[in-house]
PDB file of N, CA and C in Angstrom:
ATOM      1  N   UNK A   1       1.046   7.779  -7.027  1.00  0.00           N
ATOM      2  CA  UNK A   1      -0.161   7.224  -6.449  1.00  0.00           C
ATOM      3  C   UNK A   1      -1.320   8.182  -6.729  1.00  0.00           C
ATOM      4  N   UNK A   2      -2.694   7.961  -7.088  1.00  0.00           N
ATOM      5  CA  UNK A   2      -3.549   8.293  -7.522  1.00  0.00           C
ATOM      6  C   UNK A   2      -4.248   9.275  -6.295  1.00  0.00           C
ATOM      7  N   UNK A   3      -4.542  10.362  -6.729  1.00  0.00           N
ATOM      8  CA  UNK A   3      -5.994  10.605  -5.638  1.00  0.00           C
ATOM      9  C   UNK A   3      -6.792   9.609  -5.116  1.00  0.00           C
ATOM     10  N   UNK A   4      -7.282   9.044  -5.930  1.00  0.00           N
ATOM     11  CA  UNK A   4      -8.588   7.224  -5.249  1.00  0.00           C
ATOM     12  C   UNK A   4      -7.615   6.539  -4.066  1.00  0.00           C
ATOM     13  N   UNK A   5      -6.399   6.155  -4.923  1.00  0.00           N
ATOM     14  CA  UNK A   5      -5.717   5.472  -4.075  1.00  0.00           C
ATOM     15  C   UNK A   5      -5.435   5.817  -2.342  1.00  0.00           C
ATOM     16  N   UNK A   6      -5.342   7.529  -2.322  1.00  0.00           N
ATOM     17  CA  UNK A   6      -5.058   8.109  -1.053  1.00  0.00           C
ATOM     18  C   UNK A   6      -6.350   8.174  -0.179  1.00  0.00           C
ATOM     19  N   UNK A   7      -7.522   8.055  -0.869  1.00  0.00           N
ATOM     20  CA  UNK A   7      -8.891   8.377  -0.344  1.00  0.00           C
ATOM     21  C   UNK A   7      -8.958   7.199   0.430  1.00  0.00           C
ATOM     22  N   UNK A   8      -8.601   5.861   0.105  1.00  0.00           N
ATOM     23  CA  UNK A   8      -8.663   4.299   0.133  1.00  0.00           C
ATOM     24  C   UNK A   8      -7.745   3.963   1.115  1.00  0.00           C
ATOM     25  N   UNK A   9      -6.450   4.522   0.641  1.00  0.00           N
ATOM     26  CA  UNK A   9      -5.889   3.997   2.315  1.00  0.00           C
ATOM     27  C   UNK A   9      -6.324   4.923   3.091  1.00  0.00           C
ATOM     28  N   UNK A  10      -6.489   6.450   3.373  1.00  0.00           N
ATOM     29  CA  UNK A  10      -7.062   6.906   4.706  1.00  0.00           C
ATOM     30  C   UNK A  10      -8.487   6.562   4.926  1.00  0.00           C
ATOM     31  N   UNK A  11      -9.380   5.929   4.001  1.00  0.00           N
ATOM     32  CA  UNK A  11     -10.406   5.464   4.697  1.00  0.00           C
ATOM     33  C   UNK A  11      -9.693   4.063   5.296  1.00  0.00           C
ATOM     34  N   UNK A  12      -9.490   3.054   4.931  1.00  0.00           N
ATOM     35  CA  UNK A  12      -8.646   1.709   5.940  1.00  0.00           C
ATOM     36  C   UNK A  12      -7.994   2.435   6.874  1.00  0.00           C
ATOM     37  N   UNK A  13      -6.989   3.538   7.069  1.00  0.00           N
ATOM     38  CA  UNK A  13      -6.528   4.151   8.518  1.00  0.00           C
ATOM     39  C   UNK A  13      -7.449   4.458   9.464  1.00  0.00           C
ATOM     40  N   UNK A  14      -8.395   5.008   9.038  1.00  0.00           N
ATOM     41  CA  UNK A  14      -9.604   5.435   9.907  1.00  0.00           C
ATOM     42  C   UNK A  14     -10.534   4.427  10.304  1.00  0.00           C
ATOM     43  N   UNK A  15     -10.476   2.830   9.603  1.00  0.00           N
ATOM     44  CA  UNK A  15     -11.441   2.086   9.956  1.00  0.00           C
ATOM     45  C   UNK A  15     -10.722   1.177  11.216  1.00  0.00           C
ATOM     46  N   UNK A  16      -9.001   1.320  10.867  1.00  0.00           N
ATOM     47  CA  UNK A  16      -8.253   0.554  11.816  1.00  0.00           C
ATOM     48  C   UNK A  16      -8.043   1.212  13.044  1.00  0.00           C
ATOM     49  N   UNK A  17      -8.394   2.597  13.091  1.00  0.00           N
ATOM     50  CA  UNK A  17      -8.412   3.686  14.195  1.00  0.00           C
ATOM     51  C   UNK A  17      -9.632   3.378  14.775  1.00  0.00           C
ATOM     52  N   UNK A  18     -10.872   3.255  14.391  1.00  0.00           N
ATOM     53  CA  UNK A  18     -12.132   2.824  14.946  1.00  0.00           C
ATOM     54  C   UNK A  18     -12.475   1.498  15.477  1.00  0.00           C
ATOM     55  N   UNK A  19     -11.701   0.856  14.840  1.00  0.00           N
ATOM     56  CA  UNK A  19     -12.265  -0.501  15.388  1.00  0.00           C
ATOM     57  C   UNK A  19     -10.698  -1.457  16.717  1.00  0.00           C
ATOM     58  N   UNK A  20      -9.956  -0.937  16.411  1.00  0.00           N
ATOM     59  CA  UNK A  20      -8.689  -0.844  17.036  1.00  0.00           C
ATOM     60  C   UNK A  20      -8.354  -2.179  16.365  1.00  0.00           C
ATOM     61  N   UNK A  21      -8.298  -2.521  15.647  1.00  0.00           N
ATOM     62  CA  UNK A  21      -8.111  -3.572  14.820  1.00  0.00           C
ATOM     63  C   UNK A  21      -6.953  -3.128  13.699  1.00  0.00           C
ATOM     64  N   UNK A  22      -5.914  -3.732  13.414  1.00  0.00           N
ATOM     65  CA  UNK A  22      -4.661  -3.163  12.493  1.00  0.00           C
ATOM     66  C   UNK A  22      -3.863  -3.970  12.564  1.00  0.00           C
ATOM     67  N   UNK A  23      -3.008  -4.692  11.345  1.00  0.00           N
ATOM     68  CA  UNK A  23      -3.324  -3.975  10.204  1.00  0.00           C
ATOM     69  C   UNK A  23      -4.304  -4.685   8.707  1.00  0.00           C
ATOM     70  N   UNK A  24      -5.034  -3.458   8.613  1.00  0.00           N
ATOM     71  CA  UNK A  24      -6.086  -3.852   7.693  1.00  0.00           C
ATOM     72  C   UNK A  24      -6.323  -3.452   6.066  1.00  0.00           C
ATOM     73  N   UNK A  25      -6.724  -4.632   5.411  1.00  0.00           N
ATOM     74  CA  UNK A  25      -7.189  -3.999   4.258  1.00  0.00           C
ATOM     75  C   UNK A  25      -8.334  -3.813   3.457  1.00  0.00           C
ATOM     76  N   UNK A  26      -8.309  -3.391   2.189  1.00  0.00           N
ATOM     77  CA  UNK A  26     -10.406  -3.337   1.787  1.00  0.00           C
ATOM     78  C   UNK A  26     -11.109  -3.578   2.379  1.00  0.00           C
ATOM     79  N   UNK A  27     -10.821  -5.069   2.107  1.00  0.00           N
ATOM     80  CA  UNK A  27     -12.082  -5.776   2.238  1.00  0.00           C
ATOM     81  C   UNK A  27     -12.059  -6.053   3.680  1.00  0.00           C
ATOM     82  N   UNK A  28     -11.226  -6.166   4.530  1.00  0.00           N
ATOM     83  CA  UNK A  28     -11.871  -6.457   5.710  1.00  0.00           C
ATOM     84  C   UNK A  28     -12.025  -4.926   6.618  1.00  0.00           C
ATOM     85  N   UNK A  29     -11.299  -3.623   6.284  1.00  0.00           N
ATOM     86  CA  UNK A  29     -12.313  -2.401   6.024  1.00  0.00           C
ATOM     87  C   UNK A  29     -13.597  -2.470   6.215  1.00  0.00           C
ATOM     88  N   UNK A  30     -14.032  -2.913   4.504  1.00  0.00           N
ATOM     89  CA  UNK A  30     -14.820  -2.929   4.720  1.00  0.00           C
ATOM     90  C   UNK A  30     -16.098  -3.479   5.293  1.00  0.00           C
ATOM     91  N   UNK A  31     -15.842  -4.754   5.954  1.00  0.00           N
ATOM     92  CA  UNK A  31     -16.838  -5.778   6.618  1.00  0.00           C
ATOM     93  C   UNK A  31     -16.699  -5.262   8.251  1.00  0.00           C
ATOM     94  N   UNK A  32     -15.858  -4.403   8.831  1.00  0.00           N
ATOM     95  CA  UNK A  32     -15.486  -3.589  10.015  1.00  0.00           C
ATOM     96  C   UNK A  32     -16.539  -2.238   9.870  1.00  0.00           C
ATOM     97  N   UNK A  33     -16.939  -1.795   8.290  1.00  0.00           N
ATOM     98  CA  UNK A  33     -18.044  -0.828   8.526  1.00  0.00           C
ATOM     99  C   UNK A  33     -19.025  -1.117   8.612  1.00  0.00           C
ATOM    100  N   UNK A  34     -19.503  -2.323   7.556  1.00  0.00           N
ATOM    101  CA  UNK A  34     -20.710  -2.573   7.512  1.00  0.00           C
ATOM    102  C   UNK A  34     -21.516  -2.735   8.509  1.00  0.00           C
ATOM    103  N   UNK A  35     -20.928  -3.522   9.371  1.00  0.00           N
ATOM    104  CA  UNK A  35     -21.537  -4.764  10.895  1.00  0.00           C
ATOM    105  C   UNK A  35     -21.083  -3.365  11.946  1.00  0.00           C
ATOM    106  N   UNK A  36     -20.303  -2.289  11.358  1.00  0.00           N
ATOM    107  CA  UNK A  36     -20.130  -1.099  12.421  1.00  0.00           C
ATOM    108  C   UNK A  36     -19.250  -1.400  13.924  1.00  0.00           C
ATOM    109  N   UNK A  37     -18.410  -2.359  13.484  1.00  0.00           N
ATOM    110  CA  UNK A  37     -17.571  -2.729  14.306  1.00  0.00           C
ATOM    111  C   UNK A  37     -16.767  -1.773  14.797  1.00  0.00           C
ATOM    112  N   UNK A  38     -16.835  -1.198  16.515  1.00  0.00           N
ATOM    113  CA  UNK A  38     -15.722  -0.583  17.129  1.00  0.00           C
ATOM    114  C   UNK A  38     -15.122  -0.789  18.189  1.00  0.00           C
ATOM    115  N   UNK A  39     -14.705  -2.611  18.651  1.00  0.00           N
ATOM    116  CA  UNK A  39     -13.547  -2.770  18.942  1.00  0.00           C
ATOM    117  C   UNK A  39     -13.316  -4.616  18.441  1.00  0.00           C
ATOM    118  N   UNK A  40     -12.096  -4.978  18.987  1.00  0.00           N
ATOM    119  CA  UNK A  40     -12.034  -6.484  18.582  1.00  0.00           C
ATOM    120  C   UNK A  40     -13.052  -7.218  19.557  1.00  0.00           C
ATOM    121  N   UNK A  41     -13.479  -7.050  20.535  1.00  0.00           N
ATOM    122  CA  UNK A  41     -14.229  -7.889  20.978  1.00  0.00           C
ATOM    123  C   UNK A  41     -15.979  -7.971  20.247  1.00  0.00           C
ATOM    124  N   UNK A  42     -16.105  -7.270  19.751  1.00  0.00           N
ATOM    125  CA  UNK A  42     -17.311  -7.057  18.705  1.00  0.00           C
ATOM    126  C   UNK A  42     -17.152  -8.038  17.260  1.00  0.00           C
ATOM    127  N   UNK A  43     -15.639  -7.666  16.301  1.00  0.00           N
ATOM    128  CA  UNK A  43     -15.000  -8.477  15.421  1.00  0.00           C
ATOM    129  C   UNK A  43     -15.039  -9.774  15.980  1.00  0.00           C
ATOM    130  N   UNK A  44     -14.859 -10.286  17.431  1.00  0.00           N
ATOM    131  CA  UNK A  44     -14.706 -11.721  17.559  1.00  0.00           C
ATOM    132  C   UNK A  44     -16.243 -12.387  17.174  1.00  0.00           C
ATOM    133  N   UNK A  45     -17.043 -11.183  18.136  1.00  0.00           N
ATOM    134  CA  UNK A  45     -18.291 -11.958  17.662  1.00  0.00           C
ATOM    135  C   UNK A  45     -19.323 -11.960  16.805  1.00  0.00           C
ATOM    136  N   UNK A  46     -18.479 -11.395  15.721  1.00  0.00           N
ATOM    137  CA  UNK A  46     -19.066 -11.039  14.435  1.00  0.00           C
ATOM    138  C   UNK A  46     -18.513 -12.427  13.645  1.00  0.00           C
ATOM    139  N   UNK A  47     -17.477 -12.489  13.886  1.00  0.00           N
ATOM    140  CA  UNK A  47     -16.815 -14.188  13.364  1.00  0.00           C
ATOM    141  C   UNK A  47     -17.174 -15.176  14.070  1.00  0.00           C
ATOM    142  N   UNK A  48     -17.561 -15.420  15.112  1.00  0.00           N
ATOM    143  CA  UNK A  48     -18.109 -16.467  16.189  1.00  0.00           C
ATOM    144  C   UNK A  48     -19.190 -16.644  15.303  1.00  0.00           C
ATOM    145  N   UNK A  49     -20.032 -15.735  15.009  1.00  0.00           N
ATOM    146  CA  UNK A  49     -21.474 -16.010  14.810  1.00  0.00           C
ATOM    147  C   UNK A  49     -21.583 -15.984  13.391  1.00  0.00           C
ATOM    148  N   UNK A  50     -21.071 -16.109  12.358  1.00  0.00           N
ATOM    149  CA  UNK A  50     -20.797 -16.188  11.190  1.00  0.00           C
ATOM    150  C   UNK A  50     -21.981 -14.948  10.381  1.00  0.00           C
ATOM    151  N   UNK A  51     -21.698 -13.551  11.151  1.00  0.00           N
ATOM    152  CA  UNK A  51     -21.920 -12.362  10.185  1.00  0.00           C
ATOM    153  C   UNK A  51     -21.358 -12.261   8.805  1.00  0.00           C
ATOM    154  N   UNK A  52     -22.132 -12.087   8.193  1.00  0.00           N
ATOM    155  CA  UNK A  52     -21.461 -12.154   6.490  1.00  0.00           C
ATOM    156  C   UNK A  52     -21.564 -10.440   5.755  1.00  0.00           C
ATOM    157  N   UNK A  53     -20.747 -10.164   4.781  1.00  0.00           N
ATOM    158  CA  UNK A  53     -21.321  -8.958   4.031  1.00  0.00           C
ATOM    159  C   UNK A  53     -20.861  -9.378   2.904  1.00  0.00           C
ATOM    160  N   UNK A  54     -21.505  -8.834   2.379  1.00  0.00           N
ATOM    161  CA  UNK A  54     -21.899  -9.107   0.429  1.00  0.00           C
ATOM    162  C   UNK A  54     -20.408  -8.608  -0.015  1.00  0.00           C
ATOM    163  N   UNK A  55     -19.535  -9.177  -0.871  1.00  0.00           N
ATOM    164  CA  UNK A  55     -18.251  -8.812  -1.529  1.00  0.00           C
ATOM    165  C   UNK A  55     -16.823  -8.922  -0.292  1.00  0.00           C
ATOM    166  N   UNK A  56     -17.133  -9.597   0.963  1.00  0.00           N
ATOM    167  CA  UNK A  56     -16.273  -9.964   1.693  1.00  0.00           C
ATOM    168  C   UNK A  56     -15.945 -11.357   1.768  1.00  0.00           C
ATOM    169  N   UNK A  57     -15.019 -11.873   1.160  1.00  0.00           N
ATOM    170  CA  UNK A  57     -14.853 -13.624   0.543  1.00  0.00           C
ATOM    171  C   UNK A  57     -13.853 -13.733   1.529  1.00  0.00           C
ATOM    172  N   UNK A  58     -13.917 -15.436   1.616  1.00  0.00           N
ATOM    173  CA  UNK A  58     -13.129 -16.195   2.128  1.00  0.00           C
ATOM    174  C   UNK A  58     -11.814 -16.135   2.993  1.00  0.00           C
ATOM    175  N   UNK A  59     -10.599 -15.241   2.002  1.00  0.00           N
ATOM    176  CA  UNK A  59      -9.561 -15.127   2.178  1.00  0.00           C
ATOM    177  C   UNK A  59      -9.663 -13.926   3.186  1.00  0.00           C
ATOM    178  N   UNK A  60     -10.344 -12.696   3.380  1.00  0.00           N
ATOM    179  CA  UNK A  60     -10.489 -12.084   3.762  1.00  0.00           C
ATOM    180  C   UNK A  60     -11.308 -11.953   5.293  1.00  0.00           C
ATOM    181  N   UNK A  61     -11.841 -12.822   5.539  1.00  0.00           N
ATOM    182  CA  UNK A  61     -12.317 -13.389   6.596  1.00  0.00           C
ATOM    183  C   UNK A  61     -11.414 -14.398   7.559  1.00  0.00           C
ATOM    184  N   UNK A  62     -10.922 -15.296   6.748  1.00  0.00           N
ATOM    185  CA  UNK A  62      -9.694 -15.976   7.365  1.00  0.00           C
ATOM    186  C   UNK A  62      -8.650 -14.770   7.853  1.00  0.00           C
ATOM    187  N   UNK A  63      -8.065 -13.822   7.337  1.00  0.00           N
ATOM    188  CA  UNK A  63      -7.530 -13.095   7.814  1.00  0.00           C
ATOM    189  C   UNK A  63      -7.545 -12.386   8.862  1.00  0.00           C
ATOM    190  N   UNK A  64      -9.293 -11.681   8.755  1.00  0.00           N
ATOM    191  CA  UNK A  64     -10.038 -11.199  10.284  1.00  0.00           C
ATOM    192  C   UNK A  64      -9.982 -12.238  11.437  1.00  0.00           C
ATOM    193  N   UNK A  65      -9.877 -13.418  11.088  1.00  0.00           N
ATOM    194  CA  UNK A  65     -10.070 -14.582  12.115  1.00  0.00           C
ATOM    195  C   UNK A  65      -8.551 -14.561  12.889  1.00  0.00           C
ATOM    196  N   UNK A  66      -7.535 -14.473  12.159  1.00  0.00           N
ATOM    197  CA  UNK A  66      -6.250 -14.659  12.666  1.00  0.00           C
ATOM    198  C   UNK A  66      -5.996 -13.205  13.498  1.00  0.00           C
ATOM    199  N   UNK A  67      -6.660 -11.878  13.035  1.00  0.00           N
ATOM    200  CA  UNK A  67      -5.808 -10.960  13.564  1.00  0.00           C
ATOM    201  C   UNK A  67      -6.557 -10.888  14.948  1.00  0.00           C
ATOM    202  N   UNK A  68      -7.974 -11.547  15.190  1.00  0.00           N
ATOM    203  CA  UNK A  68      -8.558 -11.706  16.557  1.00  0.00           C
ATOM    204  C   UNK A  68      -8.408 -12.531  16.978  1.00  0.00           C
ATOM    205  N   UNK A  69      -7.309 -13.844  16.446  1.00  0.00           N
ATOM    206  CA  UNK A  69      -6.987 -15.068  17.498  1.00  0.00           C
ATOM    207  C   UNK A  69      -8.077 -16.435  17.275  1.00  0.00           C
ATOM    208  N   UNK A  70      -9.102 -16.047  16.783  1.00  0.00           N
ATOM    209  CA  UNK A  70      -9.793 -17.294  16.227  1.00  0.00           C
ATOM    210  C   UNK A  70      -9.327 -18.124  14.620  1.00  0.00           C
ATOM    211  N   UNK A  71      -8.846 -19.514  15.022  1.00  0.00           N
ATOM    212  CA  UNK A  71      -8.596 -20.243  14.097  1.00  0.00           C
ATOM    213  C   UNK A  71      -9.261 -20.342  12.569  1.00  0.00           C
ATOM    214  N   UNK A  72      -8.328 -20.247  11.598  1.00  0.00           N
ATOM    215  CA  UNK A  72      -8.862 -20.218  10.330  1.00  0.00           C
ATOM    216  C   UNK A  72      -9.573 -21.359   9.913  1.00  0.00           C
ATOM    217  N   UNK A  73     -10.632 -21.301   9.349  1.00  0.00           N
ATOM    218  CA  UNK A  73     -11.607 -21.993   8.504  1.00  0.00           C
ATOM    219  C   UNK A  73     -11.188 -22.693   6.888  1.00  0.00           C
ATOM    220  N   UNK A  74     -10.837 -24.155   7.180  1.00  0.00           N
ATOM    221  CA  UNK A  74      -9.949 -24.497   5.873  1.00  0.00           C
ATOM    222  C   UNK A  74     -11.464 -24.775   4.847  1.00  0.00           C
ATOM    223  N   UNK A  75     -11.163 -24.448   3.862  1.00  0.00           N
ATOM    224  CA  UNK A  75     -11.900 -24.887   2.535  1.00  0.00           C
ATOM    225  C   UNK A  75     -12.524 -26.241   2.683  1.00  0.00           C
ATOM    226  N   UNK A  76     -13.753 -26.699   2.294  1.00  0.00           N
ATOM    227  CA  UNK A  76     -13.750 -28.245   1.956  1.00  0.00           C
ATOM    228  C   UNK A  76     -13.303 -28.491   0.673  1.00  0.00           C
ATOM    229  N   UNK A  77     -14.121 -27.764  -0.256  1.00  0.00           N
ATOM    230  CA  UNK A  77     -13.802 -27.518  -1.977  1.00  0.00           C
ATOM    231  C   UNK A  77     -13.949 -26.564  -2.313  1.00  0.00           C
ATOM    232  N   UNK A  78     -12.483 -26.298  -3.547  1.00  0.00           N
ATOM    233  CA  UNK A  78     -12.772 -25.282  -4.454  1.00  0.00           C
ATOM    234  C   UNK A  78     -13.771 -25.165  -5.535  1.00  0.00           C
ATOM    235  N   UNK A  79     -13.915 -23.627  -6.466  1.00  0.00           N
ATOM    236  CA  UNK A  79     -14.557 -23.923  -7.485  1.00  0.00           C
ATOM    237  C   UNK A  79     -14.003 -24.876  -8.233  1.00  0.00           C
ATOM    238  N   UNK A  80     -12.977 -25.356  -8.664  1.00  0.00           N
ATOM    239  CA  UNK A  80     -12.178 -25.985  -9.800  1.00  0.00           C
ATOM    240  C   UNK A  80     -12.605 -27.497  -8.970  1.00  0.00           C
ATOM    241  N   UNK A  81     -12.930 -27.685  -7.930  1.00  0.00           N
ATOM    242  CA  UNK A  81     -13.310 -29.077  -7.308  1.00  0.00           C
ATOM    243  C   UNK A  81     -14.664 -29.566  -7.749  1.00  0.00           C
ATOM    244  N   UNK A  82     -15.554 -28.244  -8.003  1.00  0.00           N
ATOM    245  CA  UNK A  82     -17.125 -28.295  -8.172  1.00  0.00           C
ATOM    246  C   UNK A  82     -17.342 -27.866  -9.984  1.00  0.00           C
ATOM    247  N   UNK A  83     -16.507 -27.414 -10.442  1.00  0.00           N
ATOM    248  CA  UNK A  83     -16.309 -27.440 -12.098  1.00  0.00           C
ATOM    249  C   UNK A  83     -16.162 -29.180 -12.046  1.00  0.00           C
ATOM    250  N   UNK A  84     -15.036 -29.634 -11.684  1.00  0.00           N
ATOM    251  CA  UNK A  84     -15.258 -31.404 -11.750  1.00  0.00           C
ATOM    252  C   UNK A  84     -16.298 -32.313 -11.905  1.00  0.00           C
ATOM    253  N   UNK A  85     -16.922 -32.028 -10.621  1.00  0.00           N
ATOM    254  CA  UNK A  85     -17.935 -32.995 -10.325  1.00  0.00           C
ATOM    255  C   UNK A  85     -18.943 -32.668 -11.387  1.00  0.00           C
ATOM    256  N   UNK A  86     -19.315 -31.549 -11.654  1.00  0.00           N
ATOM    257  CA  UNK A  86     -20.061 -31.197 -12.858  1.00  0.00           C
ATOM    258  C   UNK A  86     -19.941 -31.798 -13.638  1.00  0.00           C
ATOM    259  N   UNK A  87     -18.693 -31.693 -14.284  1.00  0.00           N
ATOM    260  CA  UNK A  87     -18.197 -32.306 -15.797  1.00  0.00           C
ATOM    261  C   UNK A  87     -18.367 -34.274 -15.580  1.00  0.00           C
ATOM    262  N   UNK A  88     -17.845 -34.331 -14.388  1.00  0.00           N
ATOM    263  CA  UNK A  88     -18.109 -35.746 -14.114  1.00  0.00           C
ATOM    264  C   UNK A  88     -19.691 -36.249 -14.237  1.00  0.00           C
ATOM    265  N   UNK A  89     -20.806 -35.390 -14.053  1.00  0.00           N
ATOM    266  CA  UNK A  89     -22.331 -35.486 -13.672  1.00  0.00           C
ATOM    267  C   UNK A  89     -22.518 -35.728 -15.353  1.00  0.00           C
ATOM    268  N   UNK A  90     -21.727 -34.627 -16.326  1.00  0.00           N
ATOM    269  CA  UNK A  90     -22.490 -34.479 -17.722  1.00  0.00           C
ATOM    270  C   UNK A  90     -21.569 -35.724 -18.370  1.00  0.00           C
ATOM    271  N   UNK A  91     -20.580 -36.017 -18.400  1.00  0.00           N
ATOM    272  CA  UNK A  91     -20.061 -37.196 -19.028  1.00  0.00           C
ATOM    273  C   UNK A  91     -21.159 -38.540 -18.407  1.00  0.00           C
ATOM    274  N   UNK A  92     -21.378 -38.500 -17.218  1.00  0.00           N
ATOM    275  CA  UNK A  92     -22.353 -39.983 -17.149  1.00  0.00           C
ATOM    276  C   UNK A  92     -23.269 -40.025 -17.569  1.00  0.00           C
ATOM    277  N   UNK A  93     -24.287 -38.663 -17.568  1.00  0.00           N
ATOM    278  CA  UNK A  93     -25.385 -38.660 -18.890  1.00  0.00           C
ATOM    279  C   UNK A  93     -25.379 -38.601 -20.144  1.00  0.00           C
ATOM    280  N   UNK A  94     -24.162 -38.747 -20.612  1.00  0.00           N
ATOM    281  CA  UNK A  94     -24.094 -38.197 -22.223  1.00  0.00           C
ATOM    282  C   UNK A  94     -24.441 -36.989 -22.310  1.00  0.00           C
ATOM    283  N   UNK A  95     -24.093 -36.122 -22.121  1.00  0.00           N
ATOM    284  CA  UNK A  95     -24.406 -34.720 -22.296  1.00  0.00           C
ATOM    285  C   UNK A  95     -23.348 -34.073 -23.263  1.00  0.00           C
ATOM    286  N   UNK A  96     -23.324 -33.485 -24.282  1.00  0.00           N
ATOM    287  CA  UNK A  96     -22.097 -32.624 -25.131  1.00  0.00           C
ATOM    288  C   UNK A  96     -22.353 -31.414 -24.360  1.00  0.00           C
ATOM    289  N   UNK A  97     -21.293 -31.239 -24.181  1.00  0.00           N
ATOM    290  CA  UNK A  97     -20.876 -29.671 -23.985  1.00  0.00           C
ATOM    291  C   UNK A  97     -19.361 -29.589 -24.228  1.00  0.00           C
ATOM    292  N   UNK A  98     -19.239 -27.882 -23.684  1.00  0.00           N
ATOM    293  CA  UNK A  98     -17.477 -27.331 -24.575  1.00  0.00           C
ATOM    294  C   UNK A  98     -16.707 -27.221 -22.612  1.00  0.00           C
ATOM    295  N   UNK A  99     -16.033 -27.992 -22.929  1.00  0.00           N
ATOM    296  CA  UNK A  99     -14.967 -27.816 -21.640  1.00  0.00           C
ATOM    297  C   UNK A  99     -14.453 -26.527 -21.825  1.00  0.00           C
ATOM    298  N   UNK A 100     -14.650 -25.641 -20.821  1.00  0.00           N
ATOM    299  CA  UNK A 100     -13.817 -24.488 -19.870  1.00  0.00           C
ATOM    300  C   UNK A 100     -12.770 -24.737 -19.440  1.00  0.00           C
ATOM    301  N   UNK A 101     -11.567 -24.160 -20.088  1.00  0.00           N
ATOM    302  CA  UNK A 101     -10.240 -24.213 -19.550  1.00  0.00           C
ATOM    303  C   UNK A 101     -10.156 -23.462 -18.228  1.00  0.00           C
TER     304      UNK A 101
END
């Protein structure tokens, strides 16, 4: 295991020590520093109120939601749902373009 690697989990030990929140990873790390979260009742209402941080996605938020007891947030659509409708928009105009696998 790398030096980075050890820097990375004892910063996540120390963020799950601060916020009493565990067990955690990166990304929700890191959305526990940003918003400066130090306990779960703060995390609840950081998810209640739909606090966001830049590079904290979806999956990672659903996760924060479960480890404080608030119900996960299902998808309406994926990207690959909204690549569709696209391709569906340029085929009714006649549009050429190169399909993306």
């Amino acid at each position: 295991m790398s030096a980075f690697a050890n820097r990375r989990k004892l910063w996540v030990y120390r963020m799950e020590k601060l916020s009493g929140v565990a067990p955690l990873d990166f990304k929700m790390a890191r959305y526990i520093e940003k918003l400066n979260i130090r306990s779960p009742e703060q995390l609840r209402y950081a998810l209640e109120h739909n606090q966001e941080v830049i590079w904290v996605g979806f999956k990672a938020m659903n996760k924060l939601r479960v480890l404080v007891g608030i119900p996960e947030v299902q998808r309406k659509y994926s990207w690959k749902d909204e690549a569709q409708r696209l391709y569906e928009m340029l085929d009714k105009a006649g549009i050429e373009y190169i399909k993306q696998k």
